[in-house]
C-alpha atoms as a PDB file:
ATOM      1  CA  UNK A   1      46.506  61.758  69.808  1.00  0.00           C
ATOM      2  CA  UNK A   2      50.199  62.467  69.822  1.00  0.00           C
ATOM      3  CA  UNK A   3      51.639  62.707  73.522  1.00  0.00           C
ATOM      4  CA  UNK A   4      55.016  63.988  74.066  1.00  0.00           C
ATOM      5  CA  UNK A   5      57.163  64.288  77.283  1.00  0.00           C
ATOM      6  CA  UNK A   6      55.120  67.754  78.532  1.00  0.00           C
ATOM      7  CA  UNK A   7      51.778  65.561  78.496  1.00  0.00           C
ATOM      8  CA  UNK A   8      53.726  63.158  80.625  1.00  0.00           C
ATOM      9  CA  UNK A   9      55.156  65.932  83.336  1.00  0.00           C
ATOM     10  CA  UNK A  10      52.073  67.510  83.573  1.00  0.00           C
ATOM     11  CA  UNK A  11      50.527  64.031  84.271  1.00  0.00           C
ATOM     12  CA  UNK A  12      53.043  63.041  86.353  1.00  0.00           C
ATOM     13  CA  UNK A  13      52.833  66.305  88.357  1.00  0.00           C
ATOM     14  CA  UNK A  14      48.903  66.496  88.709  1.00  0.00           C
ATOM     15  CA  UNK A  15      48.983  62.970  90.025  1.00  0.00           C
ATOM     16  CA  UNK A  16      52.192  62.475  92.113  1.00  0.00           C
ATOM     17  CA  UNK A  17      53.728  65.325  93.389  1.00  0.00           C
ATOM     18  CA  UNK A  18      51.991  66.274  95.780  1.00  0.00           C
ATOM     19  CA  UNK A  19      53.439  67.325  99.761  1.00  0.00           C
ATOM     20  CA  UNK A  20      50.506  65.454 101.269  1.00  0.00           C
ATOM     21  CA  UNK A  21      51.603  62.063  99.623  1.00  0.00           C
ATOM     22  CA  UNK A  22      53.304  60.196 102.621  1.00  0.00           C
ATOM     23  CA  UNK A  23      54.524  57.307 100.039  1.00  0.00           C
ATOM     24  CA  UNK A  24      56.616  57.306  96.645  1.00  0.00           C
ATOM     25  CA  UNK A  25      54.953  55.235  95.031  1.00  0.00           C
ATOM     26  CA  UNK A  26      57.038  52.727  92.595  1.00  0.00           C
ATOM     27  CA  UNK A  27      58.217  53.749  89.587  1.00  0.00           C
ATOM     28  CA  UNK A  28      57.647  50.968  87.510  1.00  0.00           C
ATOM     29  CA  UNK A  29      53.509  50.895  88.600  1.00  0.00           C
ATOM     30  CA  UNK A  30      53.433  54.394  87.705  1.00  0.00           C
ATOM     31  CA  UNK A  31      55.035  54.221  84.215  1.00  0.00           C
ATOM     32  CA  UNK A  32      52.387  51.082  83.553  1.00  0.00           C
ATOM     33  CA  UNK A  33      50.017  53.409  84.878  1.00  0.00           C
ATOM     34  CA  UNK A  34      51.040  56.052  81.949  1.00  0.00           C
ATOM     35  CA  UNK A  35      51.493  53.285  79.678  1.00  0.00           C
ATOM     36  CA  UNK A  36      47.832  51.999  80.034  1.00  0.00           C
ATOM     37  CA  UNK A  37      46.677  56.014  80.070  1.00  0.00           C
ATOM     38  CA  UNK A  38      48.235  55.674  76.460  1.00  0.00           C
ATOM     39  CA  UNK A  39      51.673  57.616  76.947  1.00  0.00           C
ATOM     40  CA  UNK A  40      54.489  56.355  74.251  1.00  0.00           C
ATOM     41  CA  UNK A  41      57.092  54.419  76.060  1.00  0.00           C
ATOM     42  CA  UNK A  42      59.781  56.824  74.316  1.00  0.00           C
ATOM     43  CA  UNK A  43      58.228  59.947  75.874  1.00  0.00           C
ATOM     44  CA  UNK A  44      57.755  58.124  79.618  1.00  0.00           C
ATOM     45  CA  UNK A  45      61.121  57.680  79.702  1.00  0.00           C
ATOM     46  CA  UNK A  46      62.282  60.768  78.518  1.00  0.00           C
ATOM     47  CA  UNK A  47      60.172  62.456  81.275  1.00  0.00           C
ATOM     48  CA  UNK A  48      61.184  60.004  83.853  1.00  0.00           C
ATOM     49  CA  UNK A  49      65.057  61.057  82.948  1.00  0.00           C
ATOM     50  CA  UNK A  50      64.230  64.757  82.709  1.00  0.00           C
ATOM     51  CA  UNK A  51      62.781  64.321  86.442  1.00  0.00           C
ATOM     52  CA  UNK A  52      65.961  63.150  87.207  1.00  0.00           C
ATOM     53  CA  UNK A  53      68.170  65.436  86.047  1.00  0.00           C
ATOM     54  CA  UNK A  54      65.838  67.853  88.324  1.00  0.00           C
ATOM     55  CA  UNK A  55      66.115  66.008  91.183  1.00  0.00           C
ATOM     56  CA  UNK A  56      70.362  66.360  90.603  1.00  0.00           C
ATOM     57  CA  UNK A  57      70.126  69.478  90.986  1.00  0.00           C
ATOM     58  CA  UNK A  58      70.473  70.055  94.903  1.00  0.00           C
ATOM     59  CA  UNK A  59      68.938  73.298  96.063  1.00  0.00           C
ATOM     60  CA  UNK A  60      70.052  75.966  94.258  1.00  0.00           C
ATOM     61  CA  UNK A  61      72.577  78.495  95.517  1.00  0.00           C
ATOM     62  CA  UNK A  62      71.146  82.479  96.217  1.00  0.00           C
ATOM     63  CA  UNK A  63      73.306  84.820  93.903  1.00  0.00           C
ATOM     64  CA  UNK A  64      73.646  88.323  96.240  1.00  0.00           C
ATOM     65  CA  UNK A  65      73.575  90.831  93.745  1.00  0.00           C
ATOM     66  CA  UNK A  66      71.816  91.399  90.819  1.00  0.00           C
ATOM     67  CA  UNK A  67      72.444  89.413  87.626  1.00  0.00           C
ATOM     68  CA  UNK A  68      71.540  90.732  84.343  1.00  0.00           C
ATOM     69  CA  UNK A  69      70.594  87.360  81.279  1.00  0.00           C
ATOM     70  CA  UNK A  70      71.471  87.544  78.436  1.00  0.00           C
ATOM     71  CA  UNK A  71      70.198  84.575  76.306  1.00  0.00           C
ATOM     72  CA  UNK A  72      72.119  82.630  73.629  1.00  0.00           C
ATOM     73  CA  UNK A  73      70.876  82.111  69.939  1.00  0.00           C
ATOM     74  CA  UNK A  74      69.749  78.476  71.439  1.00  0.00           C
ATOM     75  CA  UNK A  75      68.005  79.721  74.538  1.00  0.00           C
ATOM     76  CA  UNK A  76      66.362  82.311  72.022  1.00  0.00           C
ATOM     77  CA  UNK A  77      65.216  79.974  69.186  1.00  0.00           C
ATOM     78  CA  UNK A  78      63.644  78.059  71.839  1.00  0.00           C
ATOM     79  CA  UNK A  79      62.123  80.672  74.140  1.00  0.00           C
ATOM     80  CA  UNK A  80      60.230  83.631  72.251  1.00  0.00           C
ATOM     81  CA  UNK A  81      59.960  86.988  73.466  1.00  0.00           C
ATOM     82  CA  UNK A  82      56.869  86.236  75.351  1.00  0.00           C
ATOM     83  CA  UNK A  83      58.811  82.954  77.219  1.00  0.00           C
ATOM     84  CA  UNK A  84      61.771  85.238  78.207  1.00  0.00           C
ATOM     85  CA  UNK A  85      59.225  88.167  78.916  1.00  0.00           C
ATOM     86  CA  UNK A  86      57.564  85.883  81.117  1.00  0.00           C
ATOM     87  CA  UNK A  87      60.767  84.693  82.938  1.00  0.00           C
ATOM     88  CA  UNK A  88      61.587  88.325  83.227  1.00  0.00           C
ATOM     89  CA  UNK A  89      58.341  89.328  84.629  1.00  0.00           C
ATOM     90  CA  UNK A  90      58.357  86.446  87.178  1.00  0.00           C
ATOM     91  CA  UNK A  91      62.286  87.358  88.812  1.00  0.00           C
ATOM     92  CA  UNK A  92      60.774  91.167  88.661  1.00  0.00           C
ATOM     93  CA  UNK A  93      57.968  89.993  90.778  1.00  0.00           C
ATOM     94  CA  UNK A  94      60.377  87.748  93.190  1.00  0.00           C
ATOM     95  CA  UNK A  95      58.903  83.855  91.951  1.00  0.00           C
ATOM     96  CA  UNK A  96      62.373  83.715  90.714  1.00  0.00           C
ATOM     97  CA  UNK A  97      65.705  84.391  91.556  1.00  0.00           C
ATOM     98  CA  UNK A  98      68.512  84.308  88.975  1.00  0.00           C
ATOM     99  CA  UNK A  99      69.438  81.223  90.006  1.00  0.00           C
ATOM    100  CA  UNK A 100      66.081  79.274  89.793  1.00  0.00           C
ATOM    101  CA  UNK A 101      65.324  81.382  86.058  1.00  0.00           C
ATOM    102  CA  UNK A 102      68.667  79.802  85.075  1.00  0.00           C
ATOM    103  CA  UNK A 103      67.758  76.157  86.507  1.00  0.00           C
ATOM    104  CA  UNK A 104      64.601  76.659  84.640  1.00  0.00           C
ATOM    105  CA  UNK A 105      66.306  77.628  81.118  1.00  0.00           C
ATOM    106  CA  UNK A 106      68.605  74.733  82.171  1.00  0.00           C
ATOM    107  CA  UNK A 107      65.537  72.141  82.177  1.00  0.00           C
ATOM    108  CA  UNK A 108      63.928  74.195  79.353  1.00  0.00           C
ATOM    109  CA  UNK A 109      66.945  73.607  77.248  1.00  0.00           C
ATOM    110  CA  UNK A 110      66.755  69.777  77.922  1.00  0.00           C
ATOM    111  CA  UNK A 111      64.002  69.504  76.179  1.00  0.00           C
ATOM    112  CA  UNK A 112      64.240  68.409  72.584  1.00  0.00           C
ATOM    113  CA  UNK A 113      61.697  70.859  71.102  1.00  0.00           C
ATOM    114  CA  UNK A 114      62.599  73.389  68.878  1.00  0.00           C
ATOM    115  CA  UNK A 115      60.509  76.069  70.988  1.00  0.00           C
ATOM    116  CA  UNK A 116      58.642  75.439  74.346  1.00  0.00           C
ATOM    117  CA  UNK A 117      55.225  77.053  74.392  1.00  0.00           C
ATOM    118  CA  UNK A 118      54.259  79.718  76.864  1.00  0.00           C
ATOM    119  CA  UNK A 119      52.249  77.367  79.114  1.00  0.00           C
ATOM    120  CA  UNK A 120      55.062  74.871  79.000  1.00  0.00           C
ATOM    121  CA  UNK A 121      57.265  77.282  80.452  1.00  0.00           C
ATOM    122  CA  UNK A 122      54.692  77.879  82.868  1.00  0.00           C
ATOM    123  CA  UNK A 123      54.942  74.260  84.017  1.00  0.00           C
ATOM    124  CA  UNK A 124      58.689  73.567  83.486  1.00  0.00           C
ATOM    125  CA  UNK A 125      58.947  77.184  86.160  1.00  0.00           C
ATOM    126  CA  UNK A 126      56.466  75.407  88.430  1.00  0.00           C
ATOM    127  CA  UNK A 127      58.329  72.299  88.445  1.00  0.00           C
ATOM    128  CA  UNK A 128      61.455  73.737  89.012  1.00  0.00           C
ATOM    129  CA  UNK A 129      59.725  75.210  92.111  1.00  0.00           C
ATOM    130  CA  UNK A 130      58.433  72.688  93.989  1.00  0.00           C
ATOM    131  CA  UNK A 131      61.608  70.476  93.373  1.00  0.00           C
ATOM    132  CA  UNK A 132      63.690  73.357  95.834  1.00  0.00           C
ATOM    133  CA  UNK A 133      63.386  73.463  99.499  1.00  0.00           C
ATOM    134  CA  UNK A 134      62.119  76.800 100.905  1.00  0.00           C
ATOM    135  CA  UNK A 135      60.390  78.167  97.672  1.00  0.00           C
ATOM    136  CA  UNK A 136      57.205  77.506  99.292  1.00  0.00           C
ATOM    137  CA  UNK A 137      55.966  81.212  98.701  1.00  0.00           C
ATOM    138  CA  UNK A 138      57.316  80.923  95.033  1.00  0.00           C
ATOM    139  CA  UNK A 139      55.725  77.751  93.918  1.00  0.00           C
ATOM    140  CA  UNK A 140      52.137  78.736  95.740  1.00  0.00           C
ATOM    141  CA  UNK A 141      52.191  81.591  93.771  1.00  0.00           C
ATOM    142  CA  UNK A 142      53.679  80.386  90.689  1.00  0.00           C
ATOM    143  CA  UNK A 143      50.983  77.189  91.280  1.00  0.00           C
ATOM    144  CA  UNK A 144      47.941  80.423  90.960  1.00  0.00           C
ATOM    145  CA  UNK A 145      49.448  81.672  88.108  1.00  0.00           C
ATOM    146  CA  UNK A 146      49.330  78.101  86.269  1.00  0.00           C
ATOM    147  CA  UNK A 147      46.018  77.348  87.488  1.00  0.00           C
ATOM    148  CA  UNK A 148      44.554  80.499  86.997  1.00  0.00           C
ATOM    149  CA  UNK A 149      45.431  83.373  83.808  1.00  0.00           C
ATOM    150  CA  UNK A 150      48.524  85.305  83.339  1.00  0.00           C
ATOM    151  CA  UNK A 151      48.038  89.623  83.189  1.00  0.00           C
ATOM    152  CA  UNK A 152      47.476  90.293  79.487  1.00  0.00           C
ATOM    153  CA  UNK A 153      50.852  93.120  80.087  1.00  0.00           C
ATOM    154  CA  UNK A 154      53.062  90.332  79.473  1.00  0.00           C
ATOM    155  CA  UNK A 155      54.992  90.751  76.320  1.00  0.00           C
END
């Protein structure tokens, strides 16, 4: 089974970020924990590094008026038209703002894939959620749309 570094954030997300968790627990007895749950050590740390290039990025600032994206020929190899159709649909419906879609494309781009999957995205967006103060609303409803199905209109 080949593992990469979205196996490892999704594990690492399902298992330790969680609001109710009073501790952080150590680092290094987590990444033996995803070494023994067979993770590569390669992909671990890219996760653990792509975590903390998150966690540099202090809340993000509102914008006041309305932005309009228009995505590079690297933001477009990488994210289809049903990844950006997504990211569209979720500022139309106020999960985003344009300054959390363009953290998420920031993290997106990080990765070294040549294109992140819809459900990726999915994760990456909720990730980029819970990591800002006040987005409450936004991740709980970004958090149903993970857990549960997307509308089929999404293209």
């Amino acid at each position: 089974m080949k593992e990469n570094v979205f196996d490892v954030l999704i594990y690492l997300f399902e298992n330790y970020m969680d609001d109710d968790v009073e501790l952080t627990p150590d680092p290094d007895m987590i990444r033996t924990e995803l070494l023994e749950a067979g993770f590569p050590q390669t992909e671990i740390n890219k996760a653990f590094e792509w975590l903390e290039s998150l966690a540099e990025h202090n809340a993000i600032k509102p914008v006041s008026s309305p932005a309009f994206r228009i995505f590079s020929s690297q933001e477009t190899a990488k994210l289809d038209a049903e990844c950006r159709g997504l990211l569209l649909f979720l500022e139309q419906s106020g999960i985003l703002t344009p300054a959390s879609r363009e953290l998420v494309i920031d993290r997106v781009m990080a990765f070294n894939e040549e294109a992140i999957s819809l459900e990726n995205l999915k994760w990456v967006v909720l990730m980029v959620l819970f990591s800002q103060p006040n987005e409450e609303i936004a991740f709980a409803r970004m958090e149903n749309l993970v857990y549960e199905t997307l509308p089929n209109y999404l293209h």
